[in-house]
Protein backbone atom coordinates (compact mmCIF):
# COMPACT_ATOMS: atom_id res chain seq x y z
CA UNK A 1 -32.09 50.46 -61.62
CA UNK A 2 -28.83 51.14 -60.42
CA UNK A 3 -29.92 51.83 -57.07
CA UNK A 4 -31.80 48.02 -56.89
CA UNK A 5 -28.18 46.40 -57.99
CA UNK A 6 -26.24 48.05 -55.22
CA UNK A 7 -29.16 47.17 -53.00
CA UNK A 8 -28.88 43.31 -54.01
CA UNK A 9 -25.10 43.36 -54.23
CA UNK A 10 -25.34 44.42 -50.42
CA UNK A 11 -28.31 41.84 -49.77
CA UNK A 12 -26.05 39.16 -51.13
CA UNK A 13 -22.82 40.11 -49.16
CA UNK A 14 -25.32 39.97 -45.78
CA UNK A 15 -26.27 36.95 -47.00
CA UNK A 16 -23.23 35.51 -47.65
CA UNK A 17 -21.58 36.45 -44.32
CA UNK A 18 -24.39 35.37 -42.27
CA UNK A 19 -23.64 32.05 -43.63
CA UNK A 20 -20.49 31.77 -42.66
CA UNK A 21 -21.35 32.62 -39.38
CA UNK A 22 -23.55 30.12 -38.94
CA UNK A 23 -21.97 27.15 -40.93
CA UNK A 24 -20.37 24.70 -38.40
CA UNK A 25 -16.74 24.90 -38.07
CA UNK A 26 -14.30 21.05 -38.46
CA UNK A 27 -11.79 21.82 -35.93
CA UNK A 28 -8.45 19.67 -35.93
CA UNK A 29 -8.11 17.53 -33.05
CA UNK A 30 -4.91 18.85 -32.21
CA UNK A 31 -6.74 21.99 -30.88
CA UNK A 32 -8.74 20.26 -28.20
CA UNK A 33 -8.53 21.85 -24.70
CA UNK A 34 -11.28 20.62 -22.77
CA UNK A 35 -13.47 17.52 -22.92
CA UNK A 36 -16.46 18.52 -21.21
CA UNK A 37 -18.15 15.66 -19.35
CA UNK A 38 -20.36 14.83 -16.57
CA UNK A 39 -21.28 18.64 -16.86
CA UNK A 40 -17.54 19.30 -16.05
CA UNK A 41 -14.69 21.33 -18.08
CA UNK A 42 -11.61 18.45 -17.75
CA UNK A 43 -8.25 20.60 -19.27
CA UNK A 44 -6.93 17.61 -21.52
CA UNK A 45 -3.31 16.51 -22.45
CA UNK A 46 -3.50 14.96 -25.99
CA UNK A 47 -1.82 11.44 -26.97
CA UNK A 48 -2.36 12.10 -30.69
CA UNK A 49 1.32 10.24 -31.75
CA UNK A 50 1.55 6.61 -31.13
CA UNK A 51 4.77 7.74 -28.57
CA UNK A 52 2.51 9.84 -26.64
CA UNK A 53 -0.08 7.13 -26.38
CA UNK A 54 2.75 4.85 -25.48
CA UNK A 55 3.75 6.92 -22.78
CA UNK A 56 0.35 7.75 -21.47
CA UNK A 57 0.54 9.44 -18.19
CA UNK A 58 2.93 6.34 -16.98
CA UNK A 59 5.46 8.19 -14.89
CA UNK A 60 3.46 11.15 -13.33
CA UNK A 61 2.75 11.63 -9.74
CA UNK A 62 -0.83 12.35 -9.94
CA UNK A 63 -3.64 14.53 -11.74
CA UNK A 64 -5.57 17.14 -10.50
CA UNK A 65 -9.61 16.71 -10.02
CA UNK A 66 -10.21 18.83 -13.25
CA UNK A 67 -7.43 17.01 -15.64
CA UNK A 68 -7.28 14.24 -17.81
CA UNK A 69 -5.65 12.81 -20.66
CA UNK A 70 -7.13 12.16 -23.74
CA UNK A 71 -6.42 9.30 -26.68
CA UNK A 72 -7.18 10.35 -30.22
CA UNK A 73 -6.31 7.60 -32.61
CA UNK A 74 -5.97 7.43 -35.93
CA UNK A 75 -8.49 4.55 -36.80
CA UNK A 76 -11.26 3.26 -34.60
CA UNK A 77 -9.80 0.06 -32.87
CA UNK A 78 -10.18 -2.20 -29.83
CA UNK A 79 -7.78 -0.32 -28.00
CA UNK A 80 -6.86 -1.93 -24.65
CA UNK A 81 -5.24 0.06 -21.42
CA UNK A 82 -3.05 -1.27 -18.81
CA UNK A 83 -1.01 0.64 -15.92
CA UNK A 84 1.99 0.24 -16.83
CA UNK A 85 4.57 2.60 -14.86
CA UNK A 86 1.62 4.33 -13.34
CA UNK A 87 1.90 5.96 -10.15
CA UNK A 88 -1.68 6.58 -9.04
CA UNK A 89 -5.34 4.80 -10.28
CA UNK A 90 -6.90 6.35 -12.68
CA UNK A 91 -10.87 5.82 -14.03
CA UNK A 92 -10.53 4.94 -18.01
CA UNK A 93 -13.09 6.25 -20.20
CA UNK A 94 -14.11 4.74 -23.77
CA UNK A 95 -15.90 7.51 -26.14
CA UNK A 96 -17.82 6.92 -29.57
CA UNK A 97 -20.00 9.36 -32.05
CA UNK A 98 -23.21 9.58 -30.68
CA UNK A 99 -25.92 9.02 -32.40
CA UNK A 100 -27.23 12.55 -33.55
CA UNK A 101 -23.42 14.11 -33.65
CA UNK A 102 -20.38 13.45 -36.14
CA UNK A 103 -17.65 11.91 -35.39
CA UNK A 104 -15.54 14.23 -33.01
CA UNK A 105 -18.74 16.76 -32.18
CA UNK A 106 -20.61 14.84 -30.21
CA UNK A 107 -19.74 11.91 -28.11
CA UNK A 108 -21.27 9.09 -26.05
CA UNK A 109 -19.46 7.19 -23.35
CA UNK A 110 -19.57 3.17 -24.39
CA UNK A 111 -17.28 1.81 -21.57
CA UNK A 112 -15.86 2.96 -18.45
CA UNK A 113 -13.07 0.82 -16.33
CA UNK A 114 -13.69 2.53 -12.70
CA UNK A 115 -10.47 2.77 -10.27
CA UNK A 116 -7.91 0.95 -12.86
CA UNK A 117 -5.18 0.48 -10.09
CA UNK A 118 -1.37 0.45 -10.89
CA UNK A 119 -0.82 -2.75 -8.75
CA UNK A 120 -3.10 -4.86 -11.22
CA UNK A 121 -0.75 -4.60 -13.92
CA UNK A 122 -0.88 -6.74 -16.57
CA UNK A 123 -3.92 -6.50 -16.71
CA UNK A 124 -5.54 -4.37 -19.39
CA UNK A 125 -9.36 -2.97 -20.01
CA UNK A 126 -11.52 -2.03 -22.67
CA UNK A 127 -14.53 -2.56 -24.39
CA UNK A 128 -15.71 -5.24 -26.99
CA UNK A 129 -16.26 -2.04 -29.68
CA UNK A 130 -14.25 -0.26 -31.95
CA UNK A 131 -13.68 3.42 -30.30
CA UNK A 132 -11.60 6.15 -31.38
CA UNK A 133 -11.59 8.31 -27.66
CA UNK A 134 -9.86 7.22 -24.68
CA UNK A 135 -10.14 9.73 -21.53
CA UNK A 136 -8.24 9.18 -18.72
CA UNK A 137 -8.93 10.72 -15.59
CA UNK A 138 -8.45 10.45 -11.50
CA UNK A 139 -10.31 7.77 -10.21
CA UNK A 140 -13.24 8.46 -8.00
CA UNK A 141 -14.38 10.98 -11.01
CA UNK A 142 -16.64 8.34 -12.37
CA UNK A 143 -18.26 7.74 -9.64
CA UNK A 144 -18.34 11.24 -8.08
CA UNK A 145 -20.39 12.91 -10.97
CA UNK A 146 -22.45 9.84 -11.61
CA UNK A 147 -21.19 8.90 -15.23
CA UNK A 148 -22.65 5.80 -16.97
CA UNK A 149 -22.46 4.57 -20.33
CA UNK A 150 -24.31 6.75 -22.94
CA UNK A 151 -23.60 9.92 -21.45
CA UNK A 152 -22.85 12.78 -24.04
CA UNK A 153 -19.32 14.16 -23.88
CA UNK A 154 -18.16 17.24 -26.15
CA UNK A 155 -14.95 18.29 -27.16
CA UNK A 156 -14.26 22.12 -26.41
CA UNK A 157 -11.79 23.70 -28.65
């Protein structure tokens, strides 16, 4: 008898551990490194404050084919983009929950503004739909991997 409770006490503990394992993880958004789209690994900067979203990547010289910065607001909005202070185009990507992930697992592009040029400014882009995700990244990306609304984007962590 003994010998059957040490057995099921150690059955459980398995048990128990394996399920940990395999339950999926929430991650906090300020851990985000990589936004992988259009099969690609982009190495994000986060605008998480409404300073850094202010700010934007107004001011830098360029980006480099495998960066991007990356929006996370607080509430899904409308949220508009313009190039203000910008230096260099930039494609602008809009990002919702897909349909069979949660809300920061799995993602679906809904918009994209291609070549959003500095010399356009005032004028500001973005979709019709409430969105949570901006991505920002060099222009030509877009249209070099072939994105399109719908595609699935993931946030790596």
């Amino acid at each position: 008898m003994r010998k059957l409770k040490i057995y099921a006490s150690f059955v459980l503990v398995v048990i128990f551990f394996i399920f940990l394992f395999f339950i999926p993880q929430k991650h906090n958004l300020e851990d985000i490194k990589y936004v992988k789209i259009a099969r690609q690994n982009i190495k994000v900067l986060l605008a998480l404050t409404e300073e850094e979203q202010a700010q934007g990547l107004s001011g830098r010289q360029g980006l480099s084919s495998n960066e991007g910065m990356l929006f996370v607001f607080a509430e899904p909005g409308r949220y508009h983009f313009w190039m203000k202070d910008m230096n260099f185009p930039i494609d602008i990507i809009w990002l919702a929950p897909s349909d069979i992930g949660g809300d920061g697992e799995d993602l679906k592009v809904i918009y994209i503004k291609k070549n959003a040029r500095p010399e356009l400014y005032p004028a500001t882009y973005g979709p019709d739909v409430n969105t949570k995700y901006v991505l920002e990244v060099i222009s030509g990306f877009s249209e070099k991997y072939n994105l399109k609304e719908g595609d699935r984007v993931e946030f790596k962590y």
